[in-house]
Protein backbone atom coordinates (compact mmCIF):
# COMPACT_ATOMS: atom_id res chain seq x y z
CA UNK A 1 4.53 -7.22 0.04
CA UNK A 2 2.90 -6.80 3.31
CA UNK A 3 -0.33 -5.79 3.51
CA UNK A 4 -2.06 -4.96 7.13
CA UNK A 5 -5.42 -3.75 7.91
CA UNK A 6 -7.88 -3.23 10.51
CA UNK A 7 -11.54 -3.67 10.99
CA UNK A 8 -14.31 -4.26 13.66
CA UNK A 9 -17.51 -5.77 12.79
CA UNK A 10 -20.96 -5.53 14.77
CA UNK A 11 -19.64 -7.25 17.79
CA UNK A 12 -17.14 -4.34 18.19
CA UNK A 13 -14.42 -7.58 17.81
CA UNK A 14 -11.40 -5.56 16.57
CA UNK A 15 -9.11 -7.50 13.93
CA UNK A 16 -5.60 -6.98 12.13
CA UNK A 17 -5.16 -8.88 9.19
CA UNK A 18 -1.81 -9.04 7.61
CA UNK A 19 -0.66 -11.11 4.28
CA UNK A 20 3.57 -11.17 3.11
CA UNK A 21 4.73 -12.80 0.21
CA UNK A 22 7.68 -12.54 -1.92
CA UNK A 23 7.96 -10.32 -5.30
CA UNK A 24 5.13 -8.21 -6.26
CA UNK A 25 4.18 -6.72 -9.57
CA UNK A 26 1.90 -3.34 -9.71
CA UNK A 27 -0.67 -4.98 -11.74
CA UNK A 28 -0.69 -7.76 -9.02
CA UNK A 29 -1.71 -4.84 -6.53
CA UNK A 30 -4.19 -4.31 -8.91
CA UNK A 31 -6.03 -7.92 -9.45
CA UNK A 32 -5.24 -8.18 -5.77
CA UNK A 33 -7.17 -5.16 -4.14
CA UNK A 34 -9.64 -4.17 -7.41
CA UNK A 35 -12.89 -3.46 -5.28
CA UNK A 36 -11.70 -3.32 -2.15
CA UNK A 37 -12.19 -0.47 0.43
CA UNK A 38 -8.53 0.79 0.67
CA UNK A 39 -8.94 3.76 2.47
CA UNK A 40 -7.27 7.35 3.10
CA UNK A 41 -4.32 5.74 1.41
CA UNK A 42 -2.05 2.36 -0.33
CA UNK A 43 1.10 2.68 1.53
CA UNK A 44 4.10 0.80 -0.62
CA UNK A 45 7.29 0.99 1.40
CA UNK A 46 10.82 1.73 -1.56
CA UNK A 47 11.91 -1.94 -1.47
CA UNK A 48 8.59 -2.91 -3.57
CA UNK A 49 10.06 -0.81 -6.48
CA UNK A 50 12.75 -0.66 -8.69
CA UNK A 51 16.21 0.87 -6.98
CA UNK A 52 15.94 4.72 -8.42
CA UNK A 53 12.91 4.10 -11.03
CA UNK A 54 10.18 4.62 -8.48
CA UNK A 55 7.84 1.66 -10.42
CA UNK A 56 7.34 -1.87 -9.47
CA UNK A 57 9.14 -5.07 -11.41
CA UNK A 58 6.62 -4.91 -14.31
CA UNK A 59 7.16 -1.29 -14.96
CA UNK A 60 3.64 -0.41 -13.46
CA UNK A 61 4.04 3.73 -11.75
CA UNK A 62 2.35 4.12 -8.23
CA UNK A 63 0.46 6.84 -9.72
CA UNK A 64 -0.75 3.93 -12.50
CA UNK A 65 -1.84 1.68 -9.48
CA UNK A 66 -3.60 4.34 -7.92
CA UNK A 67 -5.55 6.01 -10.97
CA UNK A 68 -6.55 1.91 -11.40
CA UNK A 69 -7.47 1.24 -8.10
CA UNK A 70 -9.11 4.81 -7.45
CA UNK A 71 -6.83 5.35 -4.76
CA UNK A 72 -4.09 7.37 -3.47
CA UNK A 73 -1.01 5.80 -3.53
CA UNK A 74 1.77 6.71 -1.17
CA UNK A 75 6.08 5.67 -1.33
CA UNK A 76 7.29 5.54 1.45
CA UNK A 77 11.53 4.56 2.60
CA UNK A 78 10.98 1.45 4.42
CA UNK A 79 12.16 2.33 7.65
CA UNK A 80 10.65 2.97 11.16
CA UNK A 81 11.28 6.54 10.45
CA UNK A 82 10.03 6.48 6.78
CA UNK A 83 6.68 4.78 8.19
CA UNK A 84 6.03 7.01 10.84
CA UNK A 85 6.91 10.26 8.25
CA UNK A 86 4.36 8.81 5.91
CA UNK A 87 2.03 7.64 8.44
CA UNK A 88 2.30 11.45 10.07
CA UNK A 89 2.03 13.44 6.48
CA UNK A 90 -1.08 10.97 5.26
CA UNK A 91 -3.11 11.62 8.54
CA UNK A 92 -2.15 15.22 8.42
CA UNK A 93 -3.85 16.02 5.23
């Protein structure tokens, strides 16, 4: 999984912040981001999820992860073009 976000605090210091590991259950998504301020969207790129089942290793849906986490949760192919498509259809609507 690879996880990157942005933020500025009060000093207007701007930050990325990205975490990778290996294999990553849905319902480790869950423990993992419960509470936090995800945003317009959870962007999970096809090679988190099972090859044509569209769920992760533990059988957990993206819709599951985001009803759970209160968020919407987005596929996406992980390729350039398959991030930018995403990245342009997410901030489109």
């Amino acid at each position: 999984m690879v996880a990157v976000g942005y933020s500025s605090d009060r000093s207007m210091e701007r930050r990325w912040h990205v975490a990778v590991c290996g294999l990553v259950a849905g319902n480790d998504i869950v423990s993992a981001l419960q509470g936090v301020d995800i945003g317009s969207a959870l962007l999970v790129p096809d090679v988190m999820l099972k090859e044509g089942e569209g769920v992760f290793l533990d059988d957990v849906a993206l819709g599951e992860v985001g009803e759970r986490l209160g968020c919407r949760v987005v596929g996406f192919e992980a390729t350039p073009r398959g991030c930018y498509e995403v990245l342009t259809r997410i901030t489109a609507s």
